[in-house]
Protein backbone atom coordinates (compact mmCIF):
# COMPACT_ATOMS: atom_id res chain seq x y z
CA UNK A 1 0.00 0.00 0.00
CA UNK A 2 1.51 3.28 -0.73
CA UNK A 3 1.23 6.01 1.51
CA UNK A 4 -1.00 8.69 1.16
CA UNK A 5 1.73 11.46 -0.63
CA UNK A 6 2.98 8.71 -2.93
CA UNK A 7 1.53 8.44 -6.45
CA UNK A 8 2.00 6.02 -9.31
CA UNK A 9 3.01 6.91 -12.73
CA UNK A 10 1.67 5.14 -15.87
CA UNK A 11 2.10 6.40 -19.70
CA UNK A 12 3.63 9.56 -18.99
CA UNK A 13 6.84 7.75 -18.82
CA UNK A 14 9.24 6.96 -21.50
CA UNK A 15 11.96 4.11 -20.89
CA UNK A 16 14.48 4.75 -23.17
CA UNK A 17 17.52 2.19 -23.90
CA UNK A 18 20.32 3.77 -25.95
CA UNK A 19 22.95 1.63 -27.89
CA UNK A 20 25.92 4.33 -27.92
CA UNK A 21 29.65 4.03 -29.28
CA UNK A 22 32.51 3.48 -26.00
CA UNK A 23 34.25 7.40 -26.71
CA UNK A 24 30.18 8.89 -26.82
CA UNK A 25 29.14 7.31 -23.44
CA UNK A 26 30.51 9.25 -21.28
CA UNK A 27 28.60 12.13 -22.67
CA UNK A 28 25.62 10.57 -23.23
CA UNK A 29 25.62 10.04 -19.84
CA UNK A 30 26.66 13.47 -18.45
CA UNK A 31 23.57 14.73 -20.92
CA UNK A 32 21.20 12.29 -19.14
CA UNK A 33 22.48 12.97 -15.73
CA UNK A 34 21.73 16.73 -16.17
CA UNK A 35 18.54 16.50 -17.43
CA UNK A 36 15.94 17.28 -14.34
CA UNK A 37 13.14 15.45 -16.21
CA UNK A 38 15.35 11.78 -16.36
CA UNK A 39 16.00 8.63 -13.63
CA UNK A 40 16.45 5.38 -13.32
CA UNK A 41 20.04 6.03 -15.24
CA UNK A 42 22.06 2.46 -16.14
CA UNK A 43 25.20 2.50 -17.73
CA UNK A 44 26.36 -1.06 -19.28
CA UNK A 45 29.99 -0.86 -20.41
CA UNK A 46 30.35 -3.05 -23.46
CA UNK A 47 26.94 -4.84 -23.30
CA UNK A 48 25.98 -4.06 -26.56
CA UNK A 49 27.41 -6.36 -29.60
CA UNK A 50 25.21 -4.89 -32.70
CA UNK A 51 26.43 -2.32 -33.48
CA UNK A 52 28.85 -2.91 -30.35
CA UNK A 53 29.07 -0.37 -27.61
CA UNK A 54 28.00 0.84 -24.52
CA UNK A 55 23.89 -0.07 -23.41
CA UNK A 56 22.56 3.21 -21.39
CA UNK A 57 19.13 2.61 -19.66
CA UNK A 58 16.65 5.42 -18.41
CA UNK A 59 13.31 6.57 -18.10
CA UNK A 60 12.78 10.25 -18.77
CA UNK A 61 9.15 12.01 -17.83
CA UNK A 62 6.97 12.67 -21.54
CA UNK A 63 7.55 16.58 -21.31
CA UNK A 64 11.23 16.24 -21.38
CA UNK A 65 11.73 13.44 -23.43
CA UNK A 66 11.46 15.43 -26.92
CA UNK A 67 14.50 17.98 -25.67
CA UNK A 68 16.41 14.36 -24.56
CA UNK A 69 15.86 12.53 -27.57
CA UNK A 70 16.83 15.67 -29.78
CA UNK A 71 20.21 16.10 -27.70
CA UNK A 72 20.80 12.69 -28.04
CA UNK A 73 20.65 12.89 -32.02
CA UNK A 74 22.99 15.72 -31.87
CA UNK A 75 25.50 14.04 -30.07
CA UNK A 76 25.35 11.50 -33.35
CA UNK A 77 24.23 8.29 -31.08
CA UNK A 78 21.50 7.44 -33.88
CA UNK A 79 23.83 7.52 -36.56
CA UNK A 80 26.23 5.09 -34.66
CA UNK A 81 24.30 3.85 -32.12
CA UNK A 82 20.47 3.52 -31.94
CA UNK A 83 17.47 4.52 -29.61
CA UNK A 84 14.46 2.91 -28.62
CA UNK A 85 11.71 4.33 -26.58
CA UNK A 86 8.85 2.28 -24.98
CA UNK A 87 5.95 3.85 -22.90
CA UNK A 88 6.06 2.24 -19.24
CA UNK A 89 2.54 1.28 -18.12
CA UNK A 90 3.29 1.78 -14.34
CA UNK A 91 6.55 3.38 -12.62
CA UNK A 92 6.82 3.22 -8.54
CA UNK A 93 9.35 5.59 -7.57
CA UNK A 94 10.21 8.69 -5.85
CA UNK A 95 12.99 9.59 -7.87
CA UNK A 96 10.92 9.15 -11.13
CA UNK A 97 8.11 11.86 -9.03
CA UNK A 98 10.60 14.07 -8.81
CA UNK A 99 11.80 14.08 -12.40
CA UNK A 100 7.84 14.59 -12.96
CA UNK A 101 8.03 17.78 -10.57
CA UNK A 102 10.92 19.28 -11.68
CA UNK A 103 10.09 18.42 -15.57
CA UNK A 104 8.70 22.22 -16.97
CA UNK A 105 5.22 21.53 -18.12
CA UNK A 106 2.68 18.47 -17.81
CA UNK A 107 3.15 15.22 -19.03
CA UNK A 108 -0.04 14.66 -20.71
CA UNK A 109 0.17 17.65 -22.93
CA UNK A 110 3.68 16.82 -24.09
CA UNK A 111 4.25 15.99 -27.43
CA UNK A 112 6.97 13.72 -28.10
CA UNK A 113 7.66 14.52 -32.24
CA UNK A 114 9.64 11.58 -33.35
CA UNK A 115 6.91 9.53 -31.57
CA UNK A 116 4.23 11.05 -33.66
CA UNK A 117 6.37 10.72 -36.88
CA UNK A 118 6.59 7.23 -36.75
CA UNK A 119 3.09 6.70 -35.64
CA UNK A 120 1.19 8.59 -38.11
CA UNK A 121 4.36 7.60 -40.54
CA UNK A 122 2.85 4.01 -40.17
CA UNK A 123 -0.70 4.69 -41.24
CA UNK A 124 0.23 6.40 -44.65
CA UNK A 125 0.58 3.03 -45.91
CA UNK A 126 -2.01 1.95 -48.85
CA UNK A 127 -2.40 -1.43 -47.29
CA UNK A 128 -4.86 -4.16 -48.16
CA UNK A 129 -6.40 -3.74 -44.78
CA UNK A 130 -6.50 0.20 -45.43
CA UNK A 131 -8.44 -0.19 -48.64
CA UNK A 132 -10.97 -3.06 -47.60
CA UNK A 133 -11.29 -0.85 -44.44
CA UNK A 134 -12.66 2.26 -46.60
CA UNK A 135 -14.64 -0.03 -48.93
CA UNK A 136 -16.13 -1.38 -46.54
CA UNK A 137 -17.03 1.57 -44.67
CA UNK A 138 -18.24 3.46 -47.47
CA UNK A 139 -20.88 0.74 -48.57
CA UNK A 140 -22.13 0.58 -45.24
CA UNK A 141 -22.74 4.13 -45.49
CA UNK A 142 -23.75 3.84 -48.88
CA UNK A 143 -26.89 2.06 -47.51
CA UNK A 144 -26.96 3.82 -44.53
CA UNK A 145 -27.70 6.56 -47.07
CA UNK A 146 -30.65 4.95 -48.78
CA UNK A 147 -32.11 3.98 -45.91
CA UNK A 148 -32.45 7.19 -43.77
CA UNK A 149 -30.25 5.72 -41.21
CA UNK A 150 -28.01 7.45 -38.87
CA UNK A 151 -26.98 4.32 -37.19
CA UNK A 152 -25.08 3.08 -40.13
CA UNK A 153 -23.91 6.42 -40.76
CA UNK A 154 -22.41 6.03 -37.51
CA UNK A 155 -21.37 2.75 -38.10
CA UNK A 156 -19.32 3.93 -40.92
CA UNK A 157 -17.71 7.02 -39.37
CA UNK A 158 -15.87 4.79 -37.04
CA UNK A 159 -14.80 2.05 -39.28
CA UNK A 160 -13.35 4.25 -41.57
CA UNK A 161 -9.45 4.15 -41.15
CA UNK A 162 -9.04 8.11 -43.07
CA UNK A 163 -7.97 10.16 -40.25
CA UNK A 164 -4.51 7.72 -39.93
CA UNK A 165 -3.45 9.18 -43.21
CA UNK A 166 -4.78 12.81 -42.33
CA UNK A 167 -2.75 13.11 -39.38
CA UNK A 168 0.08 11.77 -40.72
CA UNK A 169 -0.21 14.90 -43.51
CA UNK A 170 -0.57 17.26 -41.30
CA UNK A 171 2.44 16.02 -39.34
CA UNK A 172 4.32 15.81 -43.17
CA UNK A 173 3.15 19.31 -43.77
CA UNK A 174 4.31 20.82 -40.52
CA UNK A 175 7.88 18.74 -40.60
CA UNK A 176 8.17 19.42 -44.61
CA UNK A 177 8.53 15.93 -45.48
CA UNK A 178 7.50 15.24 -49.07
CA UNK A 179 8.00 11.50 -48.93
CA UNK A 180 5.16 11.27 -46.14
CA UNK A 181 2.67 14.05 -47.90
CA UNK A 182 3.22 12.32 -50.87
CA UNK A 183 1.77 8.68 -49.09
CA UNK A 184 -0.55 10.44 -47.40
CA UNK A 185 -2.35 11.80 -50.42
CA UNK A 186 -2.10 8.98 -52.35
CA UNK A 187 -3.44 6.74 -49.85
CA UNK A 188 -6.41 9.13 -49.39
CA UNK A 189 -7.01 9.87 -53.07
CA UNK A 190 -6.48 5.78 -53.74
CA UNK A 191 -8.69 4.69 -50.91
CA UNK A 192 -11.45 7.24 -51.47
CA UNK A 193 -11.89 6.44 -55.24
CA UNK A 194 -11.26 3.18 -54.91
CA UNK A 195 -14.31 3.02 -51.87
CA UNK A 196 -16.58 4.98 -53.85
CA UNK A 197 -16.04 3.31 -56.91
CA UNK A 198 -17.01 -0.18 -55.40
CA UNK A 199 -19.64 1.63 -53.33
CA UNK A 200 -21.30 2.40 -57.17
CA UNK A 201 -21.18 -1.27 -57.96
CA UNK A 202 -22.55 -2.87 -54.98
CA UNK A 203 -25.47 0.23 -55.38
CA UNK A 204 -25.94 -1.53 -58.69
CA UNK A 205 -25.93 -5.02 -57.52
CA UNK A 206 -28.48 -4.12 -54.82
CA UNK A 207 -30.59 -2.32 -56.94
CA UNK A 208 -30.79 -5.78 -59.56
CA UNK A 209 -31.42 -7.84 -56.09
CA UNK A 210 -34.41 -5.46 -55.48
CA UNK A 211 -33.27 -4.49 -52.21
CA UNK A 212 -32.65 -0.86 -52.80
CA UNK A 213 -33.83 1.75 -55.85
CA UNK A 214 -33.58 5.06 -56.97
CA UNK A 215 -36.60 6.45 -55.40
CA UNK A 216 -35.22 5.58 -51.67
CA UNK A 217 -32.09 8.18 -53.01
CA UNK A 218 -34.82 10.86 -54.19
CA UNK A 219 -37.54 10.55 -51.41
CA UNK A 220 -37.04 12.93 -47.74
CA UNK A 221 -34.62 11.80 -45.54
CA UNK A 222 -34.00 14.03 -43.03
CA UNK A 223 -32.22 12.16 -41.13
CA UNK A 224 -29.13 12.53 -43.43
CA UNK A 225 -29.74 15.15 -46.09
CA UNK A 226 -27.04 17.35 -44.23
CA UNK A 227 -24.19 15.02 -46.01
CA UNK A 228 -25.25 16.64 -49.46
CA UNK A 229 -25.73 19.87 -47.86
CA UNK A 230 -22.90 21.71 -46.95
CA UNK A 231 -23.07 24.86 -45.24
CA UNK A 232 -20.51 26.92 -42.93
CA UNK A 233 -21.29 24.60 -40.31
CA UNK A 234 -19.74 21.98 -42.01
CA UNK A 235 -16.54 23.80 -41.62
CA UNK A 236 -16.59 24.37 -38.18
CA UNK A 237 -16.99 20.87 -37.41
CA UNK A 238 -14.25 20.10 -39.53
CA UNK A 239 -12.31 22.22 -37.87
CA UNK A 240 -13.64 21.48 -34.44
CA UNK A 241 -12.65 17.95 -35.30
CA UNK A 242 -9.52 18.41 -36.07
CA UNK A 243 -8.05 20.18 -33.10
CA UNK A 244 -9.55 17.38 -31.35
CA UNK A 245 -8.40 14.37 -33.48
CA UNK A 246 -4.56 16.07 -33.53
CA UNK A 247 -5.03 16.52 -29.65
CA UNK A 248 -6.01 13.03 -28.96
CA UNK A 249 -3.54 11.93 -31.04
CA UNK A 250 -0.63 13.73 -29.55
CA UNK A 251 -1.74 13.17 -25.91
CA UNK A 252 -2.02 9.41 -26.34
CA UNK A 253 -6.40 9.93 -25.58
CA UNK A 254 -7.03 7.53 -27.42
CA UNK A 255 -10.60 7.06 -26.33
CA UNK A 256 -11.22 10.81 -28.04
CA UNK A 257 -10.41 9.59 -31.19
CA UNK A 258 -13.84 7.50 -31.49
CA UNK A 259 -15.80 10.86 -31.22
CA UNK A 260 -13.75 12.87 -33.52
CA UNK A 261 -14.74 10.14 -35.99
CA UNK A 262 -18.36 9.94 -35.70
CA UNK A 263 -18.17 13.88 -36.06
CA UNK A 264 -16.83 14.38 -39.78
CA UNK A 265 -18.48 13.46 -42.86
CA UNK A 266 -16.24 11.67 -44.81
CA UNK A 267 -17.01 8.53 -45.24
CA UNK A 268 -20.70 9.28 -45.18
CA UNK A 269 -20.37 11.91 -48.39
CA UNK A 270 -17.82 9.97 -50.26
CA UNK A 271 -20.87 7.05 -50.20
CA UNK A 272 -23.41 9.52 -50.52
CA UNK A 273 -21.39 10.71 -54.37
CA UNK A 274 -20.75 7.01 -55.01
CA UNK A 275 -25.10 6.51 -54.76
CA UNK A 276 -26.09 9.38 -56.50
CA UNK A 277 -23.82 8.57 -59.33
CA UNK A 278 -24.97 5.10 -59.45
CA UNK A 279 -28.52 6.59 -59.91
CA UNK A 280 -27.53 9.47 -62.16
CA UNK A 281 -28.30 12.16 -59.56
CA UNK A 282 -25.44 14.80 -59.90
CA UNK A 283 -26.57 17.65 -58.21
CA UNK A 284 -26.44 15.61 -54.83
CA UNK A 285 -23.09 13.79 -56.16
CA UNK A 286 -22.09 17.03 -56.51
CA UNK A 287 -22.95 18.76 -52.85
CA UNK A 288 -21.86 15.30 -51.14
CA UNK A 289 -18.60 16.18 -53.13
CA UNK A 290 -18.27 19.67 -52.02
CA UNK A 291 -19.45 18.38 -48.53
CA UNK A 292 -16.37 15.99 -48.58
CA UNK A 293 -13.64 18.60 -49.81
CA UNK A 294 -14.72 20.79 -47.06
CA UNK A 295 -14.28 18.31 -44.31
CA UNK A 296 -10.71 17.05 -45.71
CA UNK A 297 -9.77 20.31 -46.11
CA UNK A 298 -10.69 21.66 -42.47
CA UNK A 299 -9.55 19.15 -40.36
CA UNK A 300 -5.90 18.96 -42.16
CA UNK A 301 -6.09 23.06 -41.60
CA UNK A 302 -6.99 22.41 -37.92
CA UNK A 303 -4.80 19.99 -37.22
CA UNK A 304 -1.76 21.31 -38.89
CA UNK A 305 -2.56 24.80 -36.54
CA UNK A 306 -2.76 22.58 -33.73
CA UNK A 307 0.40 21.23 -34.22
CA UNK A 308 2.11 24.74 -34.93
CA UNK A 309 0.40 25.89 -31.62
CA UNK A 310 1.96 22.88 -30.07
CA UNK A 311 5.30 22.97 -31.63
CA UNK A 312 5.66 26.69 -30.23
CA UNK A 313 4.40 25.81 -26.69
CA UNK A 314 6.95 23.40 -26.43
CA UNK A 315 9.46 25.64 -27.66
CA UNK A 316 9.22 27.35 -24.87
CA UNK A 317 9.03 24.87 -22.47
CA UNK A 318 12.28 23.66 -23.65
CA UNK A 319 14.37 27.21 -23.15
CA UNK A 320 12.64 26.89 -19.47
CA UNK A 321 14.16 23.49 -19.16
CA UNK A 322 17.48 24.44 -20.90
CA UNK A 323 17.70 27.54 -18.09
CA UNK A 324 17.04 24.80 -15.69
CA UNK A 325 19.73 22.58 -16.30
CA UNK A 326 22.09 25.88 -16.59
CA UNK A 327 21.33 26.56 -13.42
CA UNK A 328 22.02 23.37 -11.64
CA UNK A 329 25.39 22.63 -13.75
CA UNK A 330 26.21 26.31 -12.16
CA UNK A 331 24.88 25.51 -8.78
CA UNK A 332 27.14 22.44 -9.01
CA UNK A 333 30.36 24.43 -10.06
């Protein structure tokens, strides 16, 4: 039982294990020691065989682990060595509280950029599962459509797998990496034709079965006419949504994700083109088209700004933590 001033730490936590050449250790090291925001220091002399070296353990608290893993790459230890960096589900320790106290800023806002790179790196991929994910998604809401049916609407929002590759642009956009843009618009182009183009042919193969026809497309539903009707509300919740989806994304909240999903109209107006061009009916293919620009557009906008916002906050968290560490190498001399 802990006692009542003790408190456990869980995914604001980084353990980091460092492969590092035998003439960069002791530096490595030295940085690590002076960082207020990193315990639990381990130095292995020789442990490591590929590449060979030195193996340095540590865990270093979320909000300074971006400054630590920049200094380490400007020592060179990536180029010669290699880092890895694992979140630790549950750290007892008072020295690891401190490093949380002393740390400028709080853990769950801090954005760890290398972290995010390779996460939203991952999901630019145009993957079988990406692409049966969308088509899938998009025919649901393709009959969700037809039917009047917000449920499958729903449905749809959250089995669609399109914010992966619109974070990752965003992320591409704000770190200027072409290679990444590039993969992220292709897989979002690639999956969106490719889901409404399917979504046209299952309309047809429904409509042969007798299980949908045209006049379900033409009749009221006001349940989900706002996917062909944009108006500047449209863009608000895109942008709304995208603050929120870059948010819960770089804060690990996962669990916000689900709502940001079910908040956009993607999905819904890329099936909602792919049925009215199956039936011929352009000026709704048309307004679900315009509907689905808008929403791309705004949350990339909103999340990119997010990001920028972020990017500067952190900025200045790290010249507070660089004073810091001034200060106690003085205090030491």
């Amino acid at each position: 039982m802990l006692p009542p001033d003790r408190r456990t730490l869980g995914e604001t936590v980084l353990h980091l294990r460092i492969i590092v050449p035998a003439d960069r250790s002791a530096a490595v090291a030295d940085l690590l020691a002076d960082d207020p925001g990193v315990a639990h220091l381990a130095v292995i002399p020789g442990a490591a065989r590929q590449p060979p070296g030195d193996l340095v353990l540590c865990d270093v608290v979320r909000e300074s682990a971006d400054l630590v893993l920049r200094r380490l790459q400007e020592l060179g230890v990536e180029a010669r060595g290699g880092i890895s960096a694992d979140d630790v589900e549950l750290t007892l320790s008072a020295a690891a509280e401190q490093a949380a106290r002393d740390a400028p800023g709080h853990g769950e806002d801090a954005v760890v950029w290398d972290e995010i790179a390779a996460k939203t790196g991952e999901q630019t991929a145009l993957s079988g599962t990406f692409l049966v994910l969308i088509m899938v998604a998009t025919m649901i809401a393709g009959i969700g459509v037809l039917l009047d049916q917000p449920i499958l609407i729903v449905g749809a929002m959250v089995v669609g797998p399109e914010f992966g590759p619109l974070a990752a642009l965003c992320v591409a956009l704000l770190r200027r990496n072409p290679r990444v843009i590039g993969r992220s618009i292709k897989a979002l182009v690639v999956g969106f034709l490719s889901a409404m183009l399917v979504t046209v042919l299952s309309t047809w193969a429904l409509t042969a079965a007798g299980l949908v026809d045209r006049g379900m497309l033409l009749a009221e539903r006001p349940l989900t006419d706002f996917i062909w009707r944009p108006d500047a509300l449209s863009w608000v919740v895109g942008l709304l949504a995208g603050v929120a989806g870059m948010l819960s994304l770089t804060s690990k909240k996962s669990g916000s994700l689900v709502g940001v999903l079910i908040s956009v109209t993607t999905v819904p107006a890329a099936a909602n083109v792919a049925v009215a061009a199956a039936y011929g009916v352009w000026p709704e293919a048309g307004g679900s088209a315009l509907q689905l620009v808008i929403n791309l557009c705004a949350i990339v906008l909103a999340g990119l700004l997010t990001l920028v916002v972020q990017q500067l906050w952190w900025w200045h968290v790290a010249r507070i933590q660089r004073g810091t560490a001034r200060e106690r190498v003085t205090g030491r001399r």
